[in-house]
N, C-alpha and C. Protein backbone atom coordinates (compact mmCIF):
# COMPACT_ATOMS: atom_id res chain seq x y z
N UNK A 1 -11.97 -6.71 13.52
CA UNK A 1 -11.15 -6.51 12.34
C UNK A 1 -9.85 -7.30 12.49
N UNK A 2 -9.18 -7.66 11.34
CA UNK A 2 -8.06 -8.19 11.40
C UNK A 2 -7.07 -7.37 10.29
N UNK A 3 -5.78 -7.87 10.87
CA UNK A 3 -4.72 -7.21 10.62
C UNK A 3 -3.73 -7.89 9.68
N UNK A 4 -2.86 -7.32 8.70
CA UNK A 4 -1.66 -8.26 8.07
C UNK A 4 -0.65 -7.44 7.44
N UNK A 5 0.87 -8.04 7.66
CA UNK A 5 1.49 -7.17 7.17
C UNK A 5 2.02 -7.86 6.23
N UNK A 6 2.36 -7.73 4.88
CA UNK A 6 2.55 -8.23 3.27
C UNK A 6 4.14 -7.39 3.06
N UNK A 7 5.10 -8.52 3.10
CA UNK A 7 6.39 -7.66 2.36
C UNK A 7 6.26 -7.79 0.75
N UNK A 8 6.98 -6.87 0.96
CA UNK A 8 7.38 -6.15 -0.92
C UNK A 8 8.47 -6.90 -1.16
N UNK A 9 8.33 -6.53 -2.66
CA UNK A 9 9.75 -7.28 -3.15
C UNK A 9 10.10 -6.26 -4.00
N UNK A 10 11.91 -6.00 -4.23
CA UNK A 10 12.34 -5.39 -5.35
C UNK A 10 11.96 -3.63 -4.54
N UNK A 11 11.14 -3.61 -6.07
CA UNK A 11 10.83 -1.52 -5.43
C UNK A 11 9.56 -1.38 -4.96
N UNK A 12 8.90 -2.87 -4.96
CA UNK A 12 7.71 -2.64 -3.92
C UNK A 12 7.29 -2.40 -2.50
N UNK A 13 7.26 -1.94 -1.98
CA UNK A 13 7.22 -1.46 -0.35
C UNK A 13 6.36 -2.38 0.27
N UNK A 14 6.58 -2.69 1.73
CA UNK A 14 5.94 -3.48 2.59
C UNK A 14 4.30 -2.61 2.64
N UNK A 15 3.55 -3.54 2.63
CA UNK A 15 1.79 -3.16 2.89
C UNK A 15 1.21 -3.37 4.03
N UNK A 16 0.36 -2.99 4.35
CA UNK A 16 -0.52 -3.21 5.47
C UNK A 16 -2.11 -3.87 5.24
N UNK A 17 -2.33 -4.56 5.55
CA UNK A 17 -4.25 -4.73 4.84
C UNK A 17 -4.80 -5.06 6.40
N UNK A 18 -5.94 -4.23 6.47
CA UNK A 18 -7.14 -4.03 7.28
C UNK A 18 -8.05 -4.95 6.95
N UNK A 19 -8.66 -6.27 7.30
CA UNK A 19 -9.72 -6.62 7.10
C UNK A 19 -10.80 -6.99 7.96
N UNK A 20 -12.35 -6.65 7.41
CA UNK A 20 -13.38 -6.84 8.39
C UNK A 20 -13.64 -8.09 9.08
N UNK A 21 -14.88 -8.68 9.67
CA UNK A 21 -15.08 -9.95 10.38
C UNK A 21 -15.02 -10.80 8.85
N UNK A 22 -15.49 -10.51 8.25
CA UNK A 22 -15.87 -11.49 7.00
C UNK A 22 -14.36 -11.45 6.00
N UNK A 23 -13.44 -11.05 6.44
CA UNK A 23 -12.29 -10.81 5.70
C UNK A 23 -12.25 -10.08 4.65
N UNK A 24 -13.12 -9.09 4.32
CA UNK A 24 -13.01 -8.15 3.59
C UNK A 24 -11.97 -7.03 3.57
N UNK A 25 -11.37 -7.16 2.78
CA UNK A 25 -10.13 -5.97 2.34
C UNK A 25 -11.26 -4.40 2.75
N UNK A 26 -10.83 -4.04 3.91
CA UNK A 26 -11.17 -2.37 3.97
C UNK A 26 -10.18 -1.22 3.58
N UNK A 27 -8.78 -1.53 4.63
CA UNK A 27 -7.84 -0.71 4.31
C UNK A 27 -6.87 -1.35 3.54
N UNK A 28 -6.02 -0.54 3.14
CA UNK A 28 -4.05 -1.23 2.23
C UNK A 28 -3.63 0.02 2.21
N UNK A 29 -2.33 0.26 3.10
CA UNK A 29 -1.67 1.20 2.89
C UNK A 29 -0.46 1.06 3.08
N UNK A 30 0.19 1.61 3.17
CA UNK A 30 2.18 1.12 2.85
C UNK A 30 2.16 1.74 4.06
N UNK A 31 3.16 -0.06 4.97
CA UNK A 31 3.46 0.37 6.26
C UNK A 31 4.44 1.19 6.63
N UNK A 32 5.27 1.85 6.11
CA UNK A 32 5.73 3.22 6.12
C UNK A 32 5.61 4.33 6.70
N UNK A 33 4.08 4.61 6.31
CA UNK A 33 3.42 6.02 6.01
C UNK A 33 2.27 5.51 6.83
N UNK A 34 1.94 6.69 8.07
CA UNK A 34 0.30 6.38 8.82
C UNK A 34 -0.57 6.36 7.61
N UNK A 35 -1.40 5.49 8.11
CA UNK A 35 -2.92 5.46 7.34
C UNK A 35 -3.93 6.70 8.26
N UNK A 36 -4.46 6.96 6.47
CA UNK A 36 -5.44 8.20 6.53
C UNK A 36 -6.61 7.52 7.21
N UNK A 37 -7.72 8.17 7.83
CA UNK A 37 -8.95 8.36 7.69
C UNK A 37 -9.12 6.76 8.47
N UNK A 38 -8.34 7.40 10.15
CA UNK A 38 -8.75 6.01 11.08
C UNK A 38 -9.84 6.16 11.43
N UNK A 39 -10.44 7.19 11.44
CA UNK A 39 -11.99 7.69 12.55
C UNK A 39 -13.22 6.86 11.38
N UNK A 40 -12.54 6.74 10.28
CA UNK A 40 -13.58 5.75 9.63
C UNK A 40 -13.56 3.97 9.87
N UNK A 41 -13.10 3.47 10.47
CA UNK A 41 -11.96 2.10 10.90
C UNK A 41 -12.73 2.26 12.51
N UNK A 42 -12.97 3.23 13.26
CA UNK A 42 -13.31 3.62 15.05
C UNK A 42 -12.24 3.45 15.71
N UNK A 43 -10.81 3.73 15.00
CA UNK A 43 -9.62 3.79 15.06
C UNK A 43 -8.72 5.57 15.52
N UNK A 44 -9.77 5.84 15.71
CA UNK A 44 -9.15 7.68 15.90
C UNK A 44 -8.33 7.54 17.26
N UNK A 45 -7.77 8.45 17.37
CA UNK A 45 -6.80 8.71 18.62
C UNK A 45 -5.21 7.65 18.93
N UNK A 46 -5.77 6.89 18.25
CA UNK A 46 -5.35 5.13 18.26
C UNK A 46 -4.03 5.13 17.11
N UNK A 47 -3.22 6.16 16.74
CA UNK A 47 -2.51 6.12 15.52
C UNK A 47 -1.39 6.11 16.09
N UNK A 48 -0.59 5.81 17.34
CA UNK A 48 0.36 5.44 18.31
C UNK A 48 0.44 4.04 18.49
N UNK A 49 -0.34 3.79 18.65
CA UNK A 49 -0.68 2.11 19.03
C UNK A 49 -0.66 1.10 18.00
N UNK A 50 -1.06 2.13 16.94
CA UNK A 50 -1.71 1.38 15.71
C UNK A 50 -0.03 1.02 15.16
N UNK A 51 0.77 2.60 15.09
CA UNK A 51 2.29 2.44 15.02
C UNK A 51 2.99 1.39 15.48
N UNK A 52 2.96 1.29 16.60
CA UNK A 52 3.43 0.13 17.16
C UNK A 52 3.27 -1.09 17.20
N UNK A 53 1.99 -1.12 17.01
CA UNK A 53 1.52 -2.53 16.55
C UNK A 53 1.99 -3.14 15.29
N UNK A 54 2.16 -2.34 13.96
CA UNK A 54 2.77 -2.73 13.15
C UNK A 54 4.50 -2.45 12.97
N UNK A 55 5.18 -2.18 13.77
CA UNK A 55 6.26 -1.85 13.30
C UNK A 55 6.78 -3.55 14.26
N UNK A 56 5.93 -4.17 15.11
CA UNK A 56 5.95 -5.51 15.60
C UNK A 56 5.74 -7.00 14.87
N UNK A 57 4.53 -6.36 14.09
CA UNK A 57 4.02 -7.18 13.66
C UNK A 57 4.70 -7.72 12.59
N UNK A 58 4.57 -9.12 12.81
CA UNK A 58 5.77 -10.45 11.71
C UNK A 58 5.19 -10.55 10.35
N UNK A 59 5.65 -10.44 9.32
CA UNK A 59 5.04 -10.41 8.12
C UNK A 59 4.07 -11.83 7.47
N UNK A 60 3.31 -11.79 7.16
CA UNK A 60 2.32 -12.68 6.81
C UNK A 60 1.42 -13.50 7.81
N UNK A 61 1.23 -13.02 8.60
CA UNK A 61 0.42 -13.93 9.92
C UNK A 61 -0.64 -12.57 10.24
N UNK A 62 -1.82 -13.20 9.77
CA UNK A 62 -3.27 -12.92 10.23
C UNK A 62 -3.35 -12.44 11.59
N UNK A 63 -3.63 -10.74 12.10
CA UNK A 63 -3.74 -11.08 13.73
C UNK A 63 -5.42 -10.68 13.88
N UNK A 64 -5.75 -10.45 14.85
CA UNK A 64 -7.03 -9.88 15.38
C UNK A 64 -6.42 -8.59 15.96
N UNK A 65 -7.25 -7.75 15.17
CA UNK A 65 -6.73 -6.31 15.70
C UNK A 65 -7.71 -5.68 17.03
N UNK A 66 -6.78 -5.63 18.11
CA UNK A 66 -7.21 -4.92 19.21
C UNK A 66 -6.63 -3.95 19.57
N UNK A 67 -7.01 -3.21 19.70
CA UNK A 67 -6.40 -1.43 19.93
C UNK A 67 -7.01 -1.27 21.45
């Protein structure tokens, strides 16, 4: 899976997008606020890391998400 973080503009809030091998949009959630329903992602336990990983991560650059 890969990872991206999307700034907002104005009163739009910074995003998060989850995408699969094929770059499919799975998750989008406002990096803010944890994302729901990691155990669907094989992301469970992992919502520390996952934190940290994005509160790092540079806005608009594609990563490969490894947890």
């Amino acid at each position: 899976m890969y990872i991206i973080k999307v700034k907002g503009k104005a009163k739009i809030p910074d995003y998060i997008q989850i995408r699969d091998l094929n770059f499919v949009l799975v998750a989008y959630f406002r990096a803010d606020r944890p994302m729901k329903n990691l155990e669907k992602f094989g992301l469970e336990g992992k919502e520390k890391e996952l934190e940290e990983l994005i509160n790092q991560l540079p806005f608009g650059k594609l990563q490969k998400l490894e947890l």
